[in-house]
Protein backbone atom coordinates (compact mmCIF):
# COMPACT_ATOMS: atom_id res chain seq x y z
CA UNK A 1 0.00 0.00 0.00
CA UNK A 2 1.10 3.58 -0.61
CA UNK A 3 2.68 5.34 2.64
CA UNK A 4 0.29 8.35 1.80
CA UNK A 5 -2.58 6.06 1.53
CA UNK A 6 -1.93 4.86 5.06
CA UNK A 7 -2.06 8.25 6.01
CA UNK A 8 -5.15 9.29 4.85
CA UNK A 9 -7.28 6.31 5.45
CA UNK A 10 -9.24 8.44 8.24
CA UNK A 11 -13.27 9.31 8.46
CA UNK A 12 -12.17 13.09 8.44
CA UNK A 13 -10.87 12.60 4.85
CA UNK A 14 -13.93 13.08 2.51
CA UNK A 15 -12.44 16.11 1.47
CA UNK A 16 -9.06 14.77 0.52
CA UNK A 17 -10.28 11.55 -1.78
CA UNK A 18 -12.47 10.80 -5.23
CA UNK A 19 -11.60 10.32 -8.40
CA UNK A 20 -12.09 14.15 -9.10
CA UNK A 21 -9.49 15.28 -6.38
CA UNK A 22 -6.99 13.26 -7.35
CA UNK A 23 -7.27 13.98 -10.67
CA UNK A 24 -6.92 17.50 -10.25
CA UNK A 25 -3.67 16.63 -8.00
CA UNK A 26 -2.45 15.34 -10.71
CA UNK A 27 -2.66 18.32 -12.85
CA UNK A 28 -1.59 20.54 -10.17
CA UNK A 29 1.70 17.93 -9.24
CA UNK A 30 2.75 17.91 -13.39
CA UNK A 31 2.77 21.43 -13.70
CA UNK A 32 4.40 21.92 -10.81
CA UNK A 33 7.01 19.98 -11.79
CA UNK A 34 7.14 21.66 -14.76
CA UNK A 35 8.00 24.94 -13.36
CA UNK A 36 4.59 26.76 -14.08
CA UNK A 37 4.01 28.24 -10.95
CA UNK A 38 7.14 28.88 -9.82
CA UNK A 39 8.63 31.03 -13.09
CA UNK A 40 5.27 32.86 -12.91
CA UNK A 41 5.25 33.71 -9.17
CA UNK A 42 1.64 32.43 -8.84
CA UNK A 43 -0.80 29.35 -8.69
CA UNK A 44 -2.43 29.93 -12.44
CA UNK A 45 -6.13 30.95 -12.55
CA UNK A 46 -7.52 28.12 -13.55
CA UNK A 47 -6.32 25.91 -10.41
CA UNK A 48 -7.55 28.49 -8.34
CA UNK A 49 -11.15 27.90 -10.17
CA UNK A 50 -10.23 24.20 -9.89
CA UNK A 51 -10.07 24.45 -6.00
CA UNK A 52 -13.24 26.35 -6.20
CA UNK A 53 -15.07 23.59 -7.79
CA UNK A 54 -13.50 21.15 -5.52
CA UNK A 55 -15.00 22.97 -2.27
CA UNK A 56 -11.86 24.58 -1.09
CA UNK A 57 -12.77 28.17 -0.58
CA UNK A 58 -16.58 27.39 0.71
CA UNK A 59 -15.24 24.55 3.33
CA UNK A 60 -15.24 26.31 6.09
CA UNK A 61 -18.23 28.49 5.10
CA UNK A 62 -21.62 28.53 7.04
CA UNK A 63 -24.00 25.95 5.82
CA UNK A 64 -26.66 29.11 6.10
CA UNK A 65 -24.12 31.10 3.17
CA UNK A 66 -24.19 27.53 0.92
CA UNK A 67 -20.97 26.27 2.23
CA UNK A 68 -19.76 22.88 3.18
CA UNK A 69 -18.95 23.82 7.21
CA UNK A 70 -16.44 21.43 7.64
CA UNK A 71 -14.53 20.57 10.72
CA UNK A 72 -10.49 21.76 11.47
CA UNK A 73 -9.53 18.25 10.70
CA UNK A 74 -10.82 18.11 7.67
CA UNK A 75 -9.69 20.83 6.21
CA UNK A 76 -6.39 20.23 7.50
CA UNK A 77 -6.20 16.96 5.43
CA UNK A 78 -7.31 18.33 2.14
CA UNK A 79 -4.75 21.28 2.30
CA UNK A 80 -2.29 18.39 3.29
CA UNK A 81 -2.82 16.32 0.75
CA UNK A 82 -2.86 19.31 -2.10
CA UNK A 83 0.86 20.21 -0.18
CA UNK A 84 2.05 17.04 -1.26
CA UNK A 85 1.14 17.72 -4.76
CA UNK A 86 2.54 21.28 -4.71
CA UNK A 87 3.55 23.06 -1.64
CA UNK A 88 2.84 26.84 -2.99
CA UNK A 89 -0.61 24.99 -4.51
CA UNK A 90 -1.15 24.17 -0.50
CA UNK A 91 -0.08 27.66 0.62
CA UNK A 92 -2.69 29.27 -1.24
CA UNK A 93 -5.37 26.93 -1.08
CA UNK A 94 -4.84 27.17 2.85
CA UNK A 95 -6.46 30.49 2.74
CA UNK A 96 -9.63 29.21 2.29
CA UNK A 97 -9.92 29.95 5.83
CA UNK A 98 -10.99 32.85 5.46
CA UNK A 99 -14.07 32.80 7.41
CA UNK A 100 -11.69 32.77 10.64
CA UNK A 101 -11.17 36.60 9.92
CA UNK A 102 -14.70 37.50 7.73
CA UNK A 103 -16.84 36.20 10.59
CA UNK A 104 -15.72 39.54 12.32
CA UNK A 105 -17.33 41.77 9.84
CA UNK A 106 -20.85 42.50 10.75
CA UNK A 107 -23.64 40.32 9.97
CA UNK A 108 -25.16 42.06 7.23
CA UNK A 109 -21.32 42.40 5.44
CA UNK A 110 -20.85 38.86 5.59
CA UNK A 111 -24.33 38.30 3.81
CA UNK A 112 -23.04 40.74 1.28
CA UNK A 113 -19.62 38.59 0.77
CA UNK A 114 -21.23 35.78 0.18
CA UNK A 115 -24.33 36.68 -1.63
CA UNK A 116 -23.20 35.00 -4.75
CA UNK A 117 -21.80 31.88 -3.31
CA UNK A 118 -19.67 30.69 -0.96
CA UNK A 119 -16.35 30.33 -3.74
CA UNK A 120 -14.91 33.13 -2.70
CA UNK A 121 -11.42 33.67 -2.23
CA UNK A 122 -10.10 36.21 0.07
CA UNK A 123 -5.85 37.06 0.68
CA UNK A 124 -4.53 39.62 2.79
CA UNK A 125 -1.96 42.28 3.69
CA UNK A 126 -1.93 42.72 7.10
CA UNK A 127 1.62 44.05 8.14
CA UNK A 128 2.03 46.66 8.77
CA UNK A 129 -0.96 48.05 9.89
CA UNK A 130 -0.88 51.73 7.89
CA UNK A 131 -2.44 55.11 9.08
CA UNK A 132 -5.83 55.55 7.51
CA UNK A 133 -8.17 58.70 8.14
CA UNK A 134 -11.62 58.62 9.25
CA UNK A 135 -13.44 60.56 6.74
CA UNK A 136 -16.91 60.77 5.87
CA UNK A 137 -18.26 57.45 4.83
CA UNK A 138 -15.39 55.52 6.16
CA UNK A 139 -11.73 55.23 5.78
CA UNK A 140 -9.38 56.44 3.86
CA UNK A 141 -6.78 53.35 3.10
CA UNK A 142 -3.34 54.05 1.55
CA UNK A 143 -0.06 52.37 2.14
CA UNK A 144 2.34 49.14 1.04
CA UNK A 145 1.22 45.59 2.29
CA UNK A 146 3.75 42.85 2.16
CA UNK A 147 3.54 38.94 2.29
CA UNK A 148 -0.36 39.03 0.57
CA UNK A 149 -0.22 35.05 -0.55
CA UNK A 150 -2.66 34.53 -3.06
CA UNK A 151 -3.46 37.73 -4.23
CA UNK A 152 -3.22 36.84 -7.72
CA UNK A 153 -6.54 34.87 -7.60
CA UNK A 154 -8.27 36.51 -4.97
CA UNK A 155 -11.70 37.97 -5.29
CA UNK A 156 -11.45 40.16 -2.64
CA UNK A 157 -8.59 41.19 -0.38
CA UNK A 158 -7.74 43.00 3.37
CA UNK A 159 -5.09 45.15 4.22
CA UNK A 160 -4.21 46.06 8.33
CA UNK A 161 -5.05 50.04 8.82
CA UNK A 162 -4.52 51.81 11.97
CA UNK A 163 -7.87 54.23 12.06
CA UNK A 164 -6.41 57.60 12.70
CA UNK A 165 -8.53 60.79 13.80
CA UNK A 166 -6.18 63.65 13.92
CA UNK A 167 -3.40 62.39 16.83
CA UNK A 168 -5.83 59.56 17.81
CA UNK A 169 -5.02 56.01 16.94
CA UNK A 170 -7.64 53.21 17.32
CA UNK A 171 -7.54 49.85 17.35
CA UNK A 172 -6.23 47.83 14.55
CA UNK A 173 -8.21 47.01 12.07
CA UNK A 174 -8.32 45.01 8.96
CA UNK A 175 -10.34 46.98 5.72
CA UNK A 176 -12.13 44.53 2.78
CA UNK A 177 -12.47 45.68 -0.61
CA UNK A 178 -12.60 43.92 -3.88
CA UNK A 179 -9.28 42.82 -5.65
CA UNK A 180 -9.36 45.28 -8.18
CA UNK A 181 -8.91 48.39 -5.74
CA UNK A 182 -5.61 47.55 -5.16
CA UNK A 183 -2.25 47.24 -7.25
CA UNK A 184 -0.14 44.29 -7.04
CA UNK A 185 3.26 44.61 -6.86
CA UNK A 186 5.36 41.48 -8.00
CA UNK A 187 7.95 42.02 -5.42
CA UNK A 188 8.13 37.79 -4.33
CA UNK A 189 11.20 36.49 -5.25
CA UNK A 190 12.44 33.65 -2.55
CA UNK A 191 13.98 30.67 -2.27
CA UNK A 192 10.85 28.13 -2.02
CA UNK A 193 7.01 28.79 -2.03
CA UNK A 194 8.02 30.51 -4.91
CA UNK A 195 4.30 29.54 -6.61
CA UNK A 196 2.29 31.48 -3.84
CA UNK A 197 2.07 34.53 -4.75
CA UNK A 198 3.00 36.75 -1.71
CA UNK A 199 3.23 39.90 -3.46
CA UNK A 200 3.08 43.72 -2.11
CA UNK A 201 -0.25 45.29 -2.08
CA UNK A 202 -0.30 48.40 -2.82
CA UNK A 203 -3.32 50.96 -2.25
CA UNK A 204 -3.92 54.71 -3.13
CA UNK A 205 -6.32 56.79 -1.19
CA UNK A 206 -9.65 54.40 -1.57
CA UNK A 207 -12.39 54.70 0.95
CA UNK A 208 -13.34 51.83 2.64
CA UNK A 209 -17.04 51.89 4.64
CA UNK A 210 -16.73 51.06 8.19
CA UNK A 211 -18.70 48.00 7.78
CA UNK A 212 -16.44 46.69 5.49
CA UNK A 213 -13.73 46.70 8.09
CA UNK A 214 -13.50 44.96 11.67
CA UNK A 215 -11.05 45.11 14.50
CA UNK A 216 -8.09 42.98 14.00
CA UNK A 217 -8.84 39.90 16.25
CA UNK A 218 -12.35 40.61 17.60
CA UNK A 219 -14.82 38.39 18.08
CA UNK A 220 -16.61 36.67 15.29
CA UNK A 221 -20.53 37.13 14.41
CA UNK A 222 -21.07 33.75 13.55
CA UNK A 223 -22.35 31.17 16.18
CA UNK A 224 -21.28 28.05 14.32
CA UNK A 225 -19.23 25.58 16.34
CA UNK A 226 -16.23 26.21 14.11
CA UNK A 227 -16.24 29.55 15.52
CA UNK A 228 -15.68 28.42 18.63
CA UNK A 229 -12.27 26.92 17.56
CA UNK A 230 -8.88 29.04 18.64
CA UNK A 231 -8.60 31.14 15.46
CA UNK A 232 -5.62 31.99 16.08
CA UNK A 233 -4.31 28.59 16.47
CA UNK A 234 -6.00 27.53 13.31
CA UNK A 235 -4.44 30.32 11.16
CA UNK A 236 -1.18 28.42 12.14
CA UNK A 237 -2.18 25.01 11.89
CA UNK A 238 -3.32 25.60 7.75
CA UNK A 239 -0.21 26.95 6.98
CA UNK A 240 1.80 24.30 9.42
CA UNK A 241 0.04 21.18 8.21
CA UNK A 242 1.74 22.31 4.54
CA UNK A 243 4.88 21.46 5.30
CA UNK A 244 3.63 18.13 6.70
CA UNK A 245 2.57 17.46 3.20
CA UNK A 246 5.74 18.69 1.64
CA UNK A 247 7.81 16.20 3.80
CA UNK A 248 5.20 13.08 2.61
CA UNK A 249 6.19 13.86 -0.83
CA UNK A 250 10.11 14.60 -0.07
CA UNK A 251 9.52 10.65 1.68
CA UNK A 252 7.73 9.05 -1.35
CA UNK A 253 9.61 11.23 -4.52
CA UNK A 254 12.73 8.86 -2.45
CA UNK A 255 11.04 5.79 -2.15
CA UNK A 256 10.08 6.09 -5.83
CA UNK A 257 13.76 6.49 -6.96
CA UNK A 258 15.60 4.85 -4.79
CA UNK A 259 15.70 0.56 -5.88
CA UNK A 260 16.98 2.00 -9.72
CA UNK A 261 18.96 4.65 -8.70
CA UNK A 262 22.94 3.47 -9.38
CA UNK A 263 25.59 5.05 -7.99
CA UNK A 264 28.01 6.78 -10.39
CA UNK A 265 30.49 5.49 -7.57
CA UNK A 266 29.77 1.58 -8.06
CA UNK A 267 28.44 1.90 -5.01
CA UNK A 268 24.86 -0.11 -4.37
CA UNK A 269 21.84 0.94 -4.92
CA UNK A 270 19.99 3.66 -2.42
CA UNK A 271 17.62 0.64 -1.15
CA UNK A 272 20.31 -1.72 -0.55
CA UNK A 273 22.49 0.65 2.18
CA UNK A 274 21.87 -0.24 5.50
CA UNK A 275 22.96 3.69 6.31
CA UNK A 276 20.14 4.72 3.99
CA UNK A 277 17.42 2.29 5.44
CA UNK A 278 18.39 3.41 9.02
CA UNK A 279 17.77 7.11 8.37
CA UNK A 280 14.95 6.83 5.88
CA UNK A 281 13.14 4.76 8.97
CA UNK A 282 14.17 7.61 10.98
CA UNK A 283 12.34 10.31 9.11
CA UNK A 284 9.34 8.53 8.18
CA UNK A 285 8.98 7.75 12.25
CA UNK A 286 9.50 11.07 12.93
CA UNK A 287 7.06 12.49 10.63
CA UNK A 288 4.27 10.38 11.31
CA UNK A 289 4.85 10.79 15.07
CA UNK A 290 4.74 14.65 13.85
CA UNK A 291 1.59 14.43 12.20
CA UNK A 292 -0.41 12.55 14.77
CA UNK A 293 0.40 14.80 17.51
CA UNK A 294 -0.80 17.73 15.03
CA UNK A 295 -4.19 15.95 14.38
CA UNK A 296 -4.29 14.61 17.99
CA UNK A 297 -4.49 18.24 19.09
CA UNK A 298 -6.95 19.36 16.85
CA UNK A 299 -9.65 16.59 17.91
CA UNK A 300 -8.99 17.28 21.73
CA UNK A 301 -9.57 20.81 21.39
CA UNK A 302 -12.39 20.52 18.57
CA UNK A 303 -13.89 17.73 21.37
CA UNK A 304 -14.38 20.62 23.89
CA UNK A 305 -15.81 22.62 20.67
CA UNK A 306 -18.47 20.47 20.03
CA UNK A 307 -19.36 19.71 23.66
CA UNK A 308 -19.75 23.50 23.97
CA UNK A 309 -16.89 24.05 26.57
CA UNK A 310 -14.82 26.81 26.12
CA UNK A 311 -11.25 25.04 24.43
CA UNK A 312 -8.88 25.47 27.93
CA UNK A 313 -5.22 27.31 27.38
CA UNK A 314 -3.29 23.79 27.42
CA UNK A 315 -5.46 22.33 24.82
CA UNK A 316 -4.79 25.77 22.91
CA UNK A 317 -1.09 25.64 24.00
CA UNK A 318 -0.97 21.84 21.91
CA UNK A 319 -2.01 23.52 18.53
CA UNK A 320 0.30 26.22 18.57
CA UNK A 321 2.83 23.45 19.85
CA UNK A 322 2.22 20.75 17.59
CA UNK A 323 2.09 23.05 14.57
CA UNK A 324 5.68 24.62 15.33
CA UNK A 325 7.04 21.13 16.26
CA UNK A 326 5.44 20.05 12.44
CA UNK A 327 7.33 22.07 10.52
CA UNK A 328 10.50 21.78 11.95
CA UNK A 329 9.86 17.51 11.75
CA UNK A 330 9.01 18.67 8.01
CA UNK A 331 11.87 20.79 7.20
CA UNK A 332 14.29 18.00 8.50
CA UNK A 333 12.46 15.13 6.61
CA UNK A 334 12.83 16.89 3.21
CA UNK A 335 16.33 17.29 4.03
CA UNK A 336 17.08 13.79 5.06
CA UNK A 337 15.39 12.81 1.38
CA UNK A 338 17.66 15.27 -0.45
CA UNK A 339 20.73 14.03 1.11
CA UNK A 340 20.36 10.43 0.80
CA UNK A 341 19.55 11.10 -3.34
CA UNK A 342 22.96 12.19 -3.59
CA UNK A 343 23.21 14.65 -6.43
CA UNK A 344 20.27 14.21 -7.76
CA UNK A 345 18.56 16.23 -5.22
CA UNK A 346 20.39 19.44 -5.96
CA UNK A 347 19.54 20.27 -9.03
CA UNK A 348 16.88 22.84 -9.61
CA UNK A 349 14.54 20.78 -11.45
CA UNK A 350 14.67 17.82 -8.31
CA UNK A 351 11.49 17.59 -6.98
CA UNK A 352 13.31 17.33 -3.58
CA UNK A 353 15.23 20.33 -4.31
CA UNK A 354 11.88 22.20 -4.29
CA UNK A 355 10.61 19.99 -0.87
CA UNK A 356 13.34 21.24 0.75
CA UNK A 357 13.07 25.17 -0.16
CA UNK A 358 9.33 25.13 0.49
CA UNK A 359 9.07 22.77 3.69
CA UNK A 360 12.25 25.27 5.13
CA UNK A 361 9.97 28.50 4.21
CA UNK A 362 7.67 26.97 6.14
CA UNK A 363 9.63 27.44 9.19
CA UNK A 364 10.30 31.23 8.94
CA UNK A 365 6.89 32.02 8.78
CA UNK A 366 6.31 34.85 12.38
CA UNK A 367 3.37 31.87 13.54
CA UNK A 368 6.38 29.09 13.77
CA UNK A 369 9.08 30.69 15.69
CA UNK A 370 11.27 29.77 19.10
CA UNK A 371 8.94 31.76 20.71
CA UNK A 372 6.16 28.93 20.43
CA UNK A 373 8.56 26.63 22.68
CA UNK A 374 9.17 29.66 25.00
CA UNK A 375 5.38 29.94 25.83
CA UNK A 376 4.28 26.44 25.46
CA UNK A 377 7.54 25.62 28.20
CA UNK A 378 6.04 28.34 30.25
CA UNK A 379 2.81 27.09 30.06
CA UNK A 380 3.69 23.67 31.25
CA UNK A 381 5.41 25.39 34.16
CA UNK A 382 1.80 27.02 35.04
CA UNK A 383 3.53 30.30 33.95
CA UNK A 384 1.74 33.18 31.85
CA UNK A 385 2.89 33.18 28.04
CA UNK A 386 3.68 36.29 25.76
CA UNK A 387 0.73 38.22 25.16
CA UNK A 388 -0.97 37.44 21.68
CA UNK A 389 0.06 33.49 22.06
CA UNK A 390 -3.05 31.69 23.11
């Protein structure tokens, strides 16, 4: 049986099978491979309508709005599985969480957002939050966003302002306007997740009514359970759980090669080193041990969820835990696979070559750093974390 099989033989996974999905991995995994999305700095329009059709961008959407109101789990797994096709794919498609942050817009917004169907596909700016007047009708939104994944393809998009009236800051806030008030600017040019888009935005004086906006982290006007869920936590875990995928395909891209695969050296083959069995055991223990802490942690808190208990801190400490403890598993599978293919895996074209750039990205993202093992350390001391953590 397939190792990724195995993995995804779960009840959570009806998102992540069918003949239809794994066809359009397939697509999405060829042209990756081809370079497509990474000479072009974005996942093409087209898979972005693909994911749409799939149920990617309405997955987390209200049943009440026509969406499929799926659980954290499962939408964990399908962004996994597209991850192993194509990281950046994964990346993008992640943000079809969107409803974590467009549940905070008033009721009567949200209606508006959705009022043509739940496919829609939202990517933001939010650092750092810029000045923006209150004016009649609004505010007045100007400034430079940076790291806006998936802009390309977005329908709409939000950008962090800090509401200014005269020497008087308010709280952050985070302003929603179609994709076509802002400007792009192709500034992404990085070393892996080169496919996701995460250009500048860049905005010039547009007005943006105050119901269009909501305060950066306030509560959400939706009473679905999924609400309920640590949003905070979850933005990490969509983004965490790609390089989980990455690391799967780093594992099986190896596996695939390795009985052929003759050394230039005379050595024997990749599958017949007892080095190369030891450490390939290795890695795949340590990313499955990886991966079911990650999902382990999302059931225990989305338990309390569904019982209607608030989710307590150390359940909420696990997810932030498990998600930084993912990536770096991730980032040091890939690199285990690239190293035991020898050269092979360090040429630009290597699929592993691009495992290991994108599961590494991964790990720099702000949601992934030391600080997570600072605060979940002080937790299990019975010690306050850093403000902002749970």
């Amino acid at each position: 049986m397939n190792p990724l099989s195995v993995l995804h033989a779960s009840p959570a996974s009806a998102l992540s099978s069918g003949p239809a999905f794994e066809a359009l991995l397939d697509g999405v995994r060829d042209r990756a491979r081809l370079g497509e999305f990474d000479r072009q700095r974005h996942i093409s329009r087209d898979v972005i309508d693909a994911f749409k059709a799939h149920g990617v961008y309405r997955a987390l959407v209200p049943k009440r709005f026509g969406g499929d109101e799926c659980s954290p789990a499962q939408f964990c797994e399908m962004i996994e599985r597209i991850s192993h096709a194509d990281g950046s794919a994964g990346w993008v498609a992640s943000f079809g969480m969107s409803p974590v942050y467009l549940a905070a817009l008033p009721l009567e917004t949200i209606e508006q957002v959705y009022a043509n169907g739940p496919n829609v596909v939202f990517a933001g700016g939010i650092f750092p939050p810029q000045p923006a007047e209150v004016v009649p009708g609004g505010f007045q939104v100007k400034g430079r966003w940076k790291y806006s994944s998936g802009s390309m393809g977005a329908d709409i998009v939000g950008v962090g302002i800090a509401p200014k009236s005269g020497d008087k800051f308010d709280l952050p806030r985070i302003a929603v306007m179609p994709q076509s008030k802002v400007r792009i600017d192709q500034t992404w040019e990085t070393v892996g997740l080169l496919g996701t888009g995460s250009h500048d935005l860049v905005i010039d004086d547009v007005v943006v009514p105050e119901q269009w906006t909501f305060v950066r982290g306030g509560p959400a006007n939706l009473d679905e359970p999924f609400f309920r869920y640590p949003s905070l936590s979850f933005a990490t875990q969509v983004l965490s759980v790609v390089g989980l995928g990455v690391a799967r395909a780093a594992l099986d891209e190896l596996a695939g090669m390795a009985s052929g695969r003759i050394s230039v050296t005379g050595a024997p083959a990749l599958a017949d080193r007892p080095l190369a069995q030891v450490d390939i055991a290795k890695a795949e223990a340590a990313l499955r041990s990886a991966r079911a802490f990650f999902y382990e942690s999302i059931e225990q808190a989305w338990n309390h969820v569904l019982a209607g208990d608030p989710v307590p801190a150390a359940a909420t400490n696990l997810l932030r835990l498990s998600s930084t403890h993912a990536t770096r598993v991730a980032a040091d599978v890939a690199r285990t696979a690239q190293m035991l293919s020898g050269m092979t895996g360090v040429y630009n074209e290597s699929p592993l070559a691009r495992c290991v750039n994108d599961a590494q990205v991964v790990t720099q993202h702000a949601f992934m750093g030391d600080v997570t093992y600072q605060n979940a350390g002080a937790i299990f001391f019975g010690k306050q974390p850093l403000p902002g953590y749970i």
